[in-house]
PDB file of N, CA and C in Angstrom:
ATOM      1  N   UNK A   1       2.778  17.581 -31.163  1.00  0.00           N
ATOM      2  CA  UNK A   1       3.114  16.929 -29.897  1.00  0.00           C
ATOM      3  C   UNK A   1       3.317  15.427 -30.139  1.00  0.00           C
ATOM      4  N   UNK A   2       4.298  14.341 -29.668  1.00  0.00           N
ATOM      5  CA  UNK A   2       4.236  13.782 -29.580  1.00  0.00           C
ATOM      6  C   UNK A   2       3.847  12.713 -28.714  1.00  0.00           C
ATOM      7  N   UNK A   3       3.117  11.635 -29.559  1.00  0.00           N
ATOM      8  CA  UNK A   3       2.596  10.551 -28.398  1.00  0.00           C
ATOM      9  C   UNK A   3       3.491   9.483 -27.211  1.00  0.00           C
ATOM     10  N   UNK A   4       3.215  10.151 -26.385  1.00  0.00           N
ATOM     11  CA  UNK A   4       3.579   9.432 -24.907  1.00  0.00           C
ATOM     12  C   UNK A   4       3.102   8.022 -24.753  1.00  0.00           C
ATOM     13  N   UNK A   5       3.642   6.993 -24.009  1.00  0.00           N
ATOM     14  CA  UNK A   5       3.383   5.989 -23.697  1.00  0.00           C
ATOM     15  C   UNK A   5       3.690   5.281 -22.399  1.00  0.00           C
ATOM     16  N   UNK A   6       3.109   4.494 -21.610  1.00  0.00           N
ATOM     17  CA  UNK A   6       3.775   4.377 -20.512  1.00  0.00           C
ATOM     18  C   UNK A   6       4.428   2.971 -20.266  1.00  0.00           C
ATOM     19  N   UNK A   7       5.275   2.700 -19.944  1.00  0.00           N
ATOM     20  CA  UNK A   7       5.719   1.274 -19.780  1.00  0.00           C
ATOM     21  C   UNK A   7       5.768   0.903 -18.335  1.00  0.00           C
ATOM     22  N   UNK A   8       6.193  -0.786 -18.095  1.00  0.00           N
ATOM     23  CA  UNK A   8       5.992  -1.424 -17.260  1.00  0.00           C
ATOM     24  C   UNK A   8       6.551  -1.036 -16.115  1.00  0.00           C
ATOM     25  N   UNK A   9       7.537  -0.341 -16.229  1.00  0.00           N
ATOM     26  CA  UNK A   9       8.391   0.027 -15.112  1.00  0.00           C
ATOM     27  C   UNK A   9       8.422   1.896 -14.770  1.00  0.00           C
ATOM     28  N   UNK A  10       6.754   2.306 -15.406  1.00  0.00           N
ATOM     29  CA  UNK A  10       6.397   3.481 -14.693  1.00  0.00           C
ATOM     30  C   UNK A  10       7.280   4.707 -15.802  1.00  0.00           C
ATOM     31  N   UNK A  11       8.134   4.697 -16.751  1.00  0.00           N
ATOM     32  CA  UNK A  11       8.420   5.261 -17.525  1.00  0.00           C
ATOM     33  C   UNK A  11       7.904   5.785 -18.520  1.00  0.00           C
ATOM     34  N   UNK A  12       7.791   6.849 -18.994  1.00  0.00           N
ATOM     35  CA  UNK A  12       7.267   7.900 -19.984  1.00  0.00           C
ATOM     36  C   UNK A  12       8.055   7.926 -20.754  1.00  0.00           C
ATOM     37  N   UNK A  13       7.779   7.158 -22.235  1.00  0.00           N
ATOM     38  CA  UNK A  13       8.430   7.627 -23.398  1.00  0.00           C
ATOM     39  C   UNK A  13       7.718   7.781 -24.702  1.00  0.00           C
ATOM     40  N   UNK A  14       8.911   8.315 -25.465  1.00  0.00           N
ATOM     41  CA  UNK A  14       7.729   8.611 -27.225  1.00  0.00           C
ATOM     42  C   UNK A  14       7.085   7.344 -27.698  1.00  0.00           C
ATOM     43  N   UNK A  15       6.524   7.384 -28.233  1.00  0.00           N
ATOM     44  CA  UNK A  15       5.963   6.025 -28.468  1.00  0.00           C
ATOM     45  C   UNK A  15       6.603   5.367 -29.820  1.00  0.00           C
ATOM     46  N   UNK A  16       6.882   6.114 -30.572  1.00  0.00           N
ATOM     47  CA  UNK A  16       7.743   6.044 -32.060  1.00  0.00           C
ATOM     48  C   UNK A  16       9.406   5.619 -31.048  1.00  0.00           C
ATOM     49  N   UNK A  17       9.849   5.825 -30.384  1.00  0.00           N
ATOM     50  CA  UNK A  17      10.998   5.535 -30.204  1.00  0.00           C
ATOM     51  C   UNK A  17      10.782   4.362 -29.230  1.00  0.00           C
ATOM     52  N   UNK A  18       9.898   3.639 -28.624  1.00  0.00           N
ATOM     53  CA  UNK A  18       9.672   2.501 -27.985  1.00  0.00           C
ATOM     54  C   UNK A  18       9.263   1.451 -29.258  1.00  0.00           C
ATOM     55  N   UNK A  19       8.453   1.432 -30.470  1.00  0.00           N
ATOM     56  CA  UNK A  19       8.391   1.097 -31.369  1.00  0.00           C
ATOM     57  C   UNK A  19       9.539   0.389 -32.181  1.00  0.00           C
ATOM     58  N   UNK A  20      10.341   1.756 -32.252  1.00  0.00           N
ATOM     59  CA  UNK A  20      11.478   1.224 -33.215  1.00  0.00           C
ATOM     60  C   UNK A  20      12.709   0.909 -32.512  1.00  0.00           C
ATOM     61  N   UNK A  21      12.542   0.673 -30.751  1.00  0.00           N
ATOM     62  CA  UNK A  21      13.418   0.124 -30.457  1.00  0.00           C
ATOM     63  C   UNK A  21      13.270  -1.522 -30.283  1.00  0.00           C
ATOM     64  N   UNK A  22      11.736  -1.824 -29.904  1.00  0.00           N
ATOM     65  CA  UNK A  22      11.306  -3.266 -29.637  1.00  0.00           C
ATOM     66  C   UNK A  22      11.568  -3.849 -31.319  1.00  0.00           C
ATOM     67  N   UNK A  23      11.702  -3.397 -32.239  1.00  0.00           N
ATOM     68  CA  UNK A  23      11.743  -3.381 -33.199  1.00  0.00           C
ATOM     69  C   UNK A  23      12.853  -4.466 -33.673  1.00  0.00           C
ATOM     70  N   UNK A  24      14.384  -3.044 -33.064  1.00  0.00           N
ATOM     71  CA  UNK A  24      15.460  -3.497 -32.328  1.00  0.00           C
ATOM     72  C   UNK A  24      15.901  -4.241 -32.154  1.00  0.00           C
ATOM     73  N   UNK A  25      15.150  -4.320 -30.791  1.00  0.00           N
ATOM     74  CA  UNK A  25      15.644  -5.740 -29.982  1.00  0.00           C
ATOM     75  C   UNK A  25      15.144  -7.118 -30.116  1.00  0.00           C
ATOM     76  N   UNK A  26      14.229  -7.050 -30.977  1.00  0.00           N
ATOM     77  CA  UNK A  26      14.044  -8.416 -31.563  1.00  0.00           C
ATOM     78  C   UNK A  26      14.724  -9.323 -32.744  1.00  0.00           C
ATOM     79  N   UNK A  27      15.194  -7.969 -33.391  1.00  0.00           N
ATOM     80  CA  UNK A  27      15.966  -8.442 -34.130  1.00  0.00           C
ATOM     81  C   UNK A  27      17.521  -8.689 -33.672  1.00  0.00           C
ATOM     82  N   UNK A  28      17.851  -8.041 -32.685  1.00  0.00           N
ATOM     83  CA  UNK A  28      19.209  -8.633 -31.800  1.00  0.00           C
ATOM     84  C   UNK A  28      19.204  -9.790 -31.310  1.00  0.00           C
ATOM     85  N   UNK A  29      17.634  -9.856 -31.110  1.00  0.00           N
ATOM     86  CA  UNK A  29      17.650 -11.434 -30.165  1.00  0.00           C
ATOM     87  C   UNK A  29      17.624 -12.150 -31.383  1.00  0.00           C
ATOM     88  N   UNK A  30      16.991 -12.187 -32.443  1.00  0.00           N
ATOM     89  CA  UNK A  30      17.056 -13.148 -33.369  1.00  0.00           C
ATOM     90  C   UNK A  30      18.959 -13.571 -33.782  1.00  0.00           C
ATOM     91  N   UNK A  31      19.613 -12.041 -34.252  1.00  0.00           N
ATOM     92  CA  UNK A  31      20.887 -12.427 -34.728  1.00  0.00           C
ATOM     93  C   UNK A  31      21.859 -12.474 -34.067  1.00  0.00           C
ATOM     94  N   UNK A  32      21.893 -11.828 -32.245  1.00  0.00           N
ATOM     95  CA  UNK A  32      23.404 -12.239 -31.868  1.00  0.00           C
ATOM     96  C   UNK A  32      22.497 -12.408 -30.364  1.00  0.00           C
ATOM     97  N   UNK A  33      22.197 -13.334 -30.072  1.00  0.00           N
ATOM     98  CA  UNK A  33      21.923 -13.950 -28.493  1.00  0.00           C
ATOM     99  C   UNK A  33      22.487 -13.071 -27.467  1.00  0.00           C
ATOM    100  N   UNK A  34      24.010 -13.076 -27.791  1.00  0.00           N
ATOM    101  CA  UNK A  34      24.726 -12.725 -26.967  1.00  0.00           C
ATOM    102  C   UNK A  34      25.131 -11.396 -26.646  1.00  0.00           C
ATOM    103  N   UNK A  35      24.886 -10.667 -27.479  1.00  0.00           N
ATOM    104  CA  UNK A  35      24.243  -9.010 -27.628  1.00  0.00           C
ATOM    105  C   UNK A  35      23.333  -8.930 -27.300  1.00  0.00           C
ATOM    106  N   UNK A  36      22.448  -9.465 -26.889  1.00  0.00           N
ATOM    107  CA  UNK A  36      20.974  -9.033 -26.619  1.00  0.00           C
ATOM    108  C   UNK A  36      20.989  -9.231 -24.962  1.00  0.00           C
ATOM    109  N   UNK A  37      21.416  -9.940 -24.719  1.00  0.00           N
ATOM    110  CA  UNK A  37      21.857 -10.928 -23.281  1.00  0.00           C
ATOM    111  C   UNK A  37      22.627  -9.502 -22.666  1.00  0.00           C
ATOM    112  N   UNK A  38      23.600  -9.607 -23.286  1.00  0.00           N
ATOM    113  CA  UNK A  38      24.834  -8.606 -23.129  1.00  0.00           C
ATOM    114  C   UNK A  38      23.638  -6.917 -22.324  1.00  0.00           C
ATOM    115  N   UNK A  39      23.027  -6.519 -23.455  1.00  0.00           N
ATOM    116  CA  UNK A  39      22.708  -5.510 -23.118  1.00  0.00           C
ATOM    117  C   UNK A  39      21.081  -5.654 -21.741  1.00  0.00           C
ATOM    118  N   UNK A  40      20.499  -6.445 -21.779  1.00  0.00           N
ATOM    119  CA  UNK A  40      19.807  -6.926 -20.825  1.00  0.00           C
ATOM    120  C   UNK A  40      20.965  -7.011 -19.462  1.00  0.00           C
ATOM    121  N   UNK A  41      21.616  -7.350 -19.324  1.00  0.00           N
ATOM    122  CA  UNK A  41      22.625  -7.675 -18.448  1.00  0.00           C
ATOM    123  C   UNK A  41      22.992  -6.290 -17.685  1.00  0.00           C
ATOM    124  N   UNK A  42      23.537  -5.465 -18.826  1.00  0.00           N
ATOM    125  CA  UNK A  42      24.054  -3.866 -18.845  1.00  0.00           C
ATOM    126  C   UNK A  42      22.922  -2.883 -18.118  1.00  0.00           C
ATOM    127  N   UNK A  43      21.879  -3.340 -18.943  1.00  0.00           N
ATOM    128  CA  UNK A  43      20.891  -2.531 -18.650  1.00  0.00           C
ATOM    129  C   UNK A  43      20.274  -2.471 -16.843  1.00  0.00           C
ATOM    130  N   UNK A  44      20.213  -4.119 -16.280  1.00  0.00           N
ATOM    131  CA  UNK A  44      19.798  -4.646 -14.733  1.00  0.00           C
ATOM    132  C   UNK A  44      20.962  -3.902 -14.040  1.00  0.00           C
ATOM    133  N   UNK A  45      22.375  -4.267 -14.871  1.00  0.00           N
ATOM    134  CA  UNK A  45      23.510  -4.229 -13.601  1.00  0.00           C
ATOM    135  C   UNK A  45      24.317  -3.300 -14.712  1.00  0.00           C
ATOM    136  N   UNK A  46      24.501  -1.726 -14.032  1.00  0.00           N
ATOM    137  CA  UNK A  46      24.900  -0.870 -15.203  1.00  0.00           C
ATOM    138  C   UNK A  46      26.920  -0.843 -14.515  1.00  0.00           C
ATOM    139  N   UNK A  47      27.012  -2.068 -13.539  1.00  0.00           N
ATOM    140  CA  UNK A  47      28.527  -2.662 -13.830  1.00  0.00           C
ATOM    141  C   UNK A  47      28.808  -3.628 -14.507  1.00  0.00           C
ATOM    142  N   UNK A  48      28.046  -4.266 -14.904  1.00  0.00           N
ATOM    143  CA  UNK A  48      27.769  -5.835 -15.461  1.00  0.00           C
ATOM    144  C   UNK A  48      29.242  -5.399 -17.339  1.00  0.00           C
ATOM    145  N   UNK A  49      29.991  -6.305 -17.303  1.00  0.00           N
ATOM    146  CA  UNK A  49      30.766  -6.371 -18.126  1.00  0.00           C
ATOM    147  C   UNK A  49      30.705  -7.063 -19.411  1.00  0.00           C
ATOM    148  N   UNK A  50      30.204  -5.854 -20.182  1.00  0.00           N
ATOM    149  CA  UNK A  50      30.034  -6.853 -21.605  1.00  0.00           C
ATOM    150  C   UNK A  50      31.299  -7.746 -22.536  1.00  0.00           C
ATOM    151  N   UNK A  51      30.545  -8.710 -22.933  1.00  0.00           N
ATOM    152  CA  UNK A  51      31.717 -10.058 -23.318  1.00  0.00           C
ATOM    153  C   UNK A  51      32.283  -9.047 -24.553  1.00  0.00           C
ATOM    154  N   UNK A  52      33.628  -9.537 -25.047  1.00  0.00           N
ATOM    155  CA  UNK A  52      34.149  -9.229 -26.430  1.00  0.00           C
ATOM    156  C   UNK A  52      33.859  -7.851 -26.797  1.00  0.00           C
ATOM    157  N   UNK A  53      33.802  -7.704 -28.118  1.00  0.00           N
ATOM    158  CA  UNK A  53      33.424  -7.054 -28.965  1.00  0.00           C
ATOM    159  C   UNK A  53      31.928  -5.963 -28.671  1.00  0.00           C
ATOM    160  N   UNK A  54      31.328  -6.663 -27.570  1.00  0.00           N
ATOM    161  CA  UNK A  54      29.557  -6.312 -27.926  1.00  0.00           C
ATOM    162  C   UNK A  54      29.365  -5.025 -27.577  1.00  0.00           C
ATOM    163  N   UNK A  55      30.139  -4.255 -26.762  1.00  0.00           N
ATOM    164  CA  UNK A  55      30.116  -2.879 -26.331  1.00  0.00           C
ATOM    165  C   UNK A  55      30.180  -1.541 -27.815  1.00  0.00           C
ATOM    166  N   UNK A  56      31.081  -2.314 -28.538  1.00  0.00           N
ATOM    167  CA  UNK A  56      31.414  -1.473 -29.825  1.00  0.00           C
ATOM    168  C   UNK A  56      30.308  -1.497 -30.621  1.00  0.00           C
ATOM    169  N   UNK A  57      30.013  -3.215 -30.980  1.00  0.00           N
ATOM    170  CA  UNK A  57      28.522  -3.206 -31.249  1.00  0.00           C
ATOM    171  C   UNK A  57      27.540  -2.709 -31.110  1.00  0.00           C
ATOM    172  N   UNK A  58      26.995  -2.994 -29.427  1.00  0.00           N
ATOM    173  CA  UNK A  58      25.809  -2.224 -28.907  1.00  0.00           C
ATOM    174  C   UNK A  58      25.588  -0.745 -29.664  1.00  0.00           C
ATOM    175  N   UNK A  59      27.011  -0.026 -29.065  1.00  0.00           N
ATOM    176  CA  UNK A  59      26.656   1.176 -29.579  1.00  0.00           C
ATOM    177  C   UNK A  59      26.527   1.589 -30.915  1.00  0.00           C
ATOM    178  N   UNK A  60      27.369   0.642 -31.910  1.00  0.00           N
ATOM    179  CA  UNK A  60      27.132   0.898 -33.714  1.00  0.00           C
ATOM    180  C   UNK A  60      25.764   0.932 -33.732  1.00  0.00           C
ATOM    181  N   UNK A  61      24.874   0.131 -32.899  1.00  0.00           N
ATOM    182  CA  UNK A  61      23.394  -0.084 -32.886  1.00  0.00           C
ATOM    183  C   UNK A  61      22.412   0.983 -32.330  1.00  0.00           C
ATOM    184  N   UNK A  62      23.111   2.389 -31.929  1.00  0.00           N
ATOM    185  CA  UNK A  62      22.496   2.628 -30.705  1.00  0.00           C
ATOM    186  C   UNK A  62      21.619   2.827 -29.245  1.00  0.00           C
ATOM    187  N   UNK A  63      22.256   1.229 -28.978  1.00  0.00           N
ATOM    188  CA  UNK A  63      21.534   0.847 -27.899  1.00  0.00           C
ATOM    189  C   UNK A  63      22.576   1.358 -26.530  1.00  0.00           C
ATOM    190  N   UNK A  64      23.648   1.948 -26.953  1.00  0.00           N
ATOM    191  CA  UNK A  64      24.473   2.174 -25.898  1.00  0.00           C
ATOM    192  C   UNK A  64      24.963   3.974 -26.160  1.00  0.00           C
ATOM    193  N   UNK A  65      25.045   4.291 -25.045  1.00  0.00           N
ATOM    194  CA  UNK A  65      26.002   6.181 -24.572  1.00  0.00           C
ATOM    195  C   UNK A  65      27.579   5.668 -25.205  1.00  0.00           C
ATOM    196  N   UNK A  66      28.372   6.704 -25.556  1.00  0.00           N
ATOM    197  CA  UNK A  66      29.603   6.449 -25.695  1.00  0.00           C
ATOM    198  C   UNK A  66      30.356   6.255 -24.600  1.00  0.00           C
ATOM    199  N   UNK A  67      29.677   6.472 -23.283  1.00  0.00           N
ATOM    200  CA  UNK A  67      30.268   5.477 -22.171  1.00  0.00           C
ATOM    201  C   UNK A  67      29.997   4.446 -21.809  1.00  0.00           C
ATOM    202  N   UNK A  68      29.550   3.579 -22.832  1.00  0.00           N
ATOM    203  CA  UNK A  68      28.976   2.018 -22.497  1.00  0.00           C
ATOM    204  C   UNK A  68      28.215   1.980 -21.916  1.00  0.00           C
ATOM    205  N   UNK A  69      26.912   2.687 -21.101  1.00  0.00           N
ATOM    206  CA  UNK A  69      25.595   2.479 -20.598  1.00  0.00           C
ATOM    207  C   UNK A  69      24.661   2.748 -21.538  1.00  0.00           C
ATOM    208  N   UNK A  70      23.776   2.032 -21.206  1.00  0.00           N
ATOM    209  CA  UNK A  70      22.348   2.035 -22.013  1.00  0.00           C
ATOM    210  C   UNK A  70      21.872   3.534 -22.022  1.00  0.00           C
ATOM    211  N   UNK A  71      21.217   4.097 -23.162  1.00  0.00           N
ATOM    212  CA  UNK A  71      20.598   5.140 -23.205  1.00  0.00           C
ATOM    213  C   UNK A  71      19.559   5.121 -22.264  1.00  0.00           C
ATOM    214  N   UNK A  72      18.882   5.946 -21.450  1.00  0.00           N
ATOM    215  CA  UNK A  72      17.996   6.188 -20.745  1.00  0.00           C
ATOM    216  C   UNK A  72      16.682   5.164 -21.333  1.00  0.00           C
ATOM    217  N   UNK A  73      15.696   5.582 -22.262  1.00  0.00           N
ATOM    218  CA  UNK A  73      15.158   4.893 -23.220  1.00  0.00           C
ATOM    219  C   UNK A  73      15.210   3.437 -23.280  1.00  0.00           C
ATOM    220  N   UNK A  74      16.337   3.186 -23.491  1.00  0.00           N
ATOM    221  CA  UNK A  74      16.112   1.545 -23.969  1.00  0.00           C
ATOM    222  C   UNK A  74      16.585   1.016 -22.655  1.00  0.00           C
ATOM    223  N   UNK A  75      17.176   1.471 -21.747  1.00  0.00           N
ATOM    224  CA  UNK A  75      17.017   1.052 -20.279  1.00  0.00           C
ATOM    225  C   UNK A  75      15.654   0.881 -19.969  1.00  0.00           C
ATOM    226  N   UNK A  76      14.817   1.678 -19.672  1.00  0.00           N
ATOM    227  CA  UNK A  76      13.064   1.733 -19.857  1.00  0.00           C
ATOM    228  C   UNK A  76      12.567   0.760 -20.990  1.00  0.00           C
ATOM    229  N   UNK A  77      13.153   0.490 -21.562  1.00  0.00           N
ATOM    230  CA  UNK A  77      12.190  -0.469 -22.482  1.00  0.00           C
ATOM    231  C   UNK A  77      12.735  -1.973 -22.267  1.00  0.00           C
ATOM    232  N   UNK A  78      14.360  -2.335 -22.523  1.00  0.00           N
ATOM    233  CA  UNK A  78      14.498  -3.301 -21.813  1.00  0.00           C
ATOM    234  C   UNK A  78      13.983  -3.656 -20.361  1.00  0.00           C
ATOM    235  N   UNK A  79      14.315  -3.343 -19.207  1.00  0.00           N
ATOM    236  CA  UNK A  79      13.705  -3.454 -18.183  1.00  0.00           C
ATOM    237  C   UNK A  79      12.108  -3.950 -18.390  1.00  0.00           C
ATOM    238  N   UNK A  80      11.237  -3.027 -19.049  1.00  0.00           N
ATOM    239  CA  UNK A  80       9.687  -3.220 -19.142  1.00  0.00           C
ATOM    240  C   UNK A  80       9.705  -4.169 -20.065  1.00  0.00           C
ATOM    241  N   UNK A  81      10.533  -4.787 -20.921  1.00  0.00           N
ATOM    242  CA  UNK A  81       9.701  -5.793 -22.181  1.00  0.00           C
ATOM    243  C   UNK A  81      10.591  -6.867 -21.735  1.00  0.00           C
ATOM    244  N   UNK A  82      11.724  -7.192 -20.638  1.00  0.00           N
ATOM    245  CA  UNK A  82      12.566  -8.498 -20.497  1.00  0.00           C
ATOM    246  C   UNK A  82      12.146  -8.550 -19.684  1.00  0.00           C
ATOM    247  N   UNK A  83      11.536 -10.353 -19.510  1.00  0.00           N
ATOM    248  CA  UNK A  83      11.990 -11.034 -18.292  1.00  0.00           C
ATOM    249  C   UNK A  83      12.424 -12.340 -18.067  1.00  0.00           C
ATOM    250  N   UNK A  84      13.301 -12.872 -17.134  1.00  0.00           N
ATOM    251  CA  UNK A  84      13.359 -14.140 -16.939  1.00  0.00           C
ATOM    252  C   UNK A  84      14.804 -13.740 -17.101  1.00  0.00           C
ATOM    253  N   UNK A  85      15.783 -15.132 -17.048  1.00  0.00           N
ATOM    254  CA  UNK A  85      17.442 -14.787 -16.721  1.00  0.00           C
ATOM    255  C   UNK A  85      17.819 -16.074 -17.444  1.00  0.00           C
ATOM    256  N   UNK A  86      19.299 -15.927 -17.618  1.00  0.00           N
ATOM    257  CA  UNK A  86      20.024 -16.509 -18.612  1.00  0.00           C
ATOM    258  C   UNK A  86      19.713 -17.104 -19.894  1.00  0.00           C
ATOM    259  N   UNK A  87      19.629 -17.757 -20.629  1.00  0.00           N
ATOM    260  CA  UNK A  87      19.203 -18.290 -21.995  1.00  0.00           C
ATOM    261  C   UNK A  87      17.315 -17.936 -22.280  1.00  0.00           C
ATOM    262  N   UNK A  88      16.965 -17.956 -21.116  1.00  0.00           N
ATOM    263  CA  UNK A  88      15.185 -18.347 -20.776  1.00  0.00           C
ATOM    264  C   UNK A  88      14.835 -17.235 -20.616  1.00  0.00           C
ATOM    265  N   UNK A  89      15.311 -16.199 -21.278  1.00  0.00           N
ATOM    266  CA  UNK A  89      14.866 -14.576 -21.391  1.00  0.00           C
ATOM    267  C   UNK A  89      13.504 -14.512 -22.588  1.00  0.00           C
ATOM    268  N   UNK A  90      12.615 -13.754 -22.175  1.00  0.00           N
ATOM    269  CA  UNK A  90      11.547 -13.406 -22.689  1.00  0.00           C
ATOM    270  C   UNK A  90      11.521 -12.169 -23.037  1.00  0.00           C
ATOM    271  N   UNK A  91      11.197 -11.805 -24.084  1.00  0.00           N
ATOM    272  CA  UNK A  91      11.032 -10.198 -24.860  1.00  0.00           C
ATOM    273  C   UNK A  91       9.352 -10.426 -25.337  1.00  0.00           C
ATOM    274  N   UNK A  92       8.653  -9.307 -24.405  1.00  0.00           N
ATOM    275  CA  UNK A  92       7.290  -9.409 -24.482  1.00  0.00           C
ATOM    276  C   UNK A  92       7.232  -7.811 -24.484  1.00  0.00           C
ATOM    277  N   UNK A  93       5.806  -7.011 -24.146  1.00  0.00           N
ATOM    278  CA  UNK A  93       5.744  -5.624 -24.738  1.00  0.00           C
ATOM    279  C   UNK A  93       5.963  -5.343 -23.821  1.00  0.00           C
ATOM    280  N   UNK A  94       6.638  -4.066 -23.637  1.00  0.00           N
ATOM    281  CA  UNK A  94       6.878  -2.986 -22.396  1.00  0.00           C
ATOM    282  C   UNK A  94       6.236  -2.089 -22.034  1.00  0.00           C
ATOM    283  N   UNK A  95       4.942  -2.525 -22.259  1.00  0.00           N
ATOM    284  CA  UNK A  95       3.741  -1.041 -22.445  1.00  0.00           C
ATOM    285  C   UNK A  95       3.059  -1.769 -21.073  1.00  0.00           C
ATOM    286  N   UNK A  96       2.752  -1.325 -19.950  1.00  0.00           N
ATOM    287  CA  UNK A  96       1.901  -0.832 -18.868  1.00  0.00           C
ATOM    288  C   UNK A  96       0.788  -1.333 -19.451  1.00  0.00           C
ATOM    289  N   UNK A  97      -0.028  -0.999 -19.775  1.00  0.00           N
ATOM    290  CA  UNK A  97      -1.668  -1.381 -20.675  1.00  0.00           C
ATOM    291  C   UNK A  97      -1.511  -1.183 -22.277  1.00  0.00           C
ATOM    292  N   UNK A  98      -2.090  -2.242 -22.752  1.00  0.00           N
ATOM    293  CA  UNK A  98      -2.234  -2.964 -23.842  1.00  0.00           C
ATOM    294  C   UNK A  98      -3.627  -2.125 -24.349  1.00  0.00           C
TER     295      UNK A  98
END
């Protein structure tokens, strides 16, 4: 069986796949700002229009469906581990209790 976890926004997921997505997304935020932004953006407003290139990206990464929305999952984990808006975005844990 695998271990369940709950995040901030009341979501149930594996815990190995919340892991290796915060994993992820820290390292997006470290190397393309604007991918990380991009999919935070996608994820709040699932009309929200990603800049350039980042859609092809996202998904080489799979942080995105082959219809350009966020996987279920990292919708739940973005949502629970971002907050704050434009440049002044914070990536903190998405876990409910610590």
């Amino acid at each position: 069986m695998l271990d369940m976890v709950v995040l901030k926004n009341g979501a149930k997921e594996v815990a190995v796949l919340v892991s290796v997505t915060m994993r992820d997304l820290r390292e997006l935020r470290t190397e393309d700002i604007i991918a990380f932004d991009g999919l935070v953006m996608k994820c709040r407003d699932g009309n929200h229009k990603l800049f350039g290139n980042t859609e092809e990206f996202l998904k080489s990464k799979a942080m995105l469906e082959r219809n350009g929305q966020p996987y279920n999952v990292v919708k739940n984990i973005v949502l629970s581990a971002v907050t704050g808006d434009g440049l002044d975005k914070k990536l903190g844990s998405p876990l409910a209790v610590e």
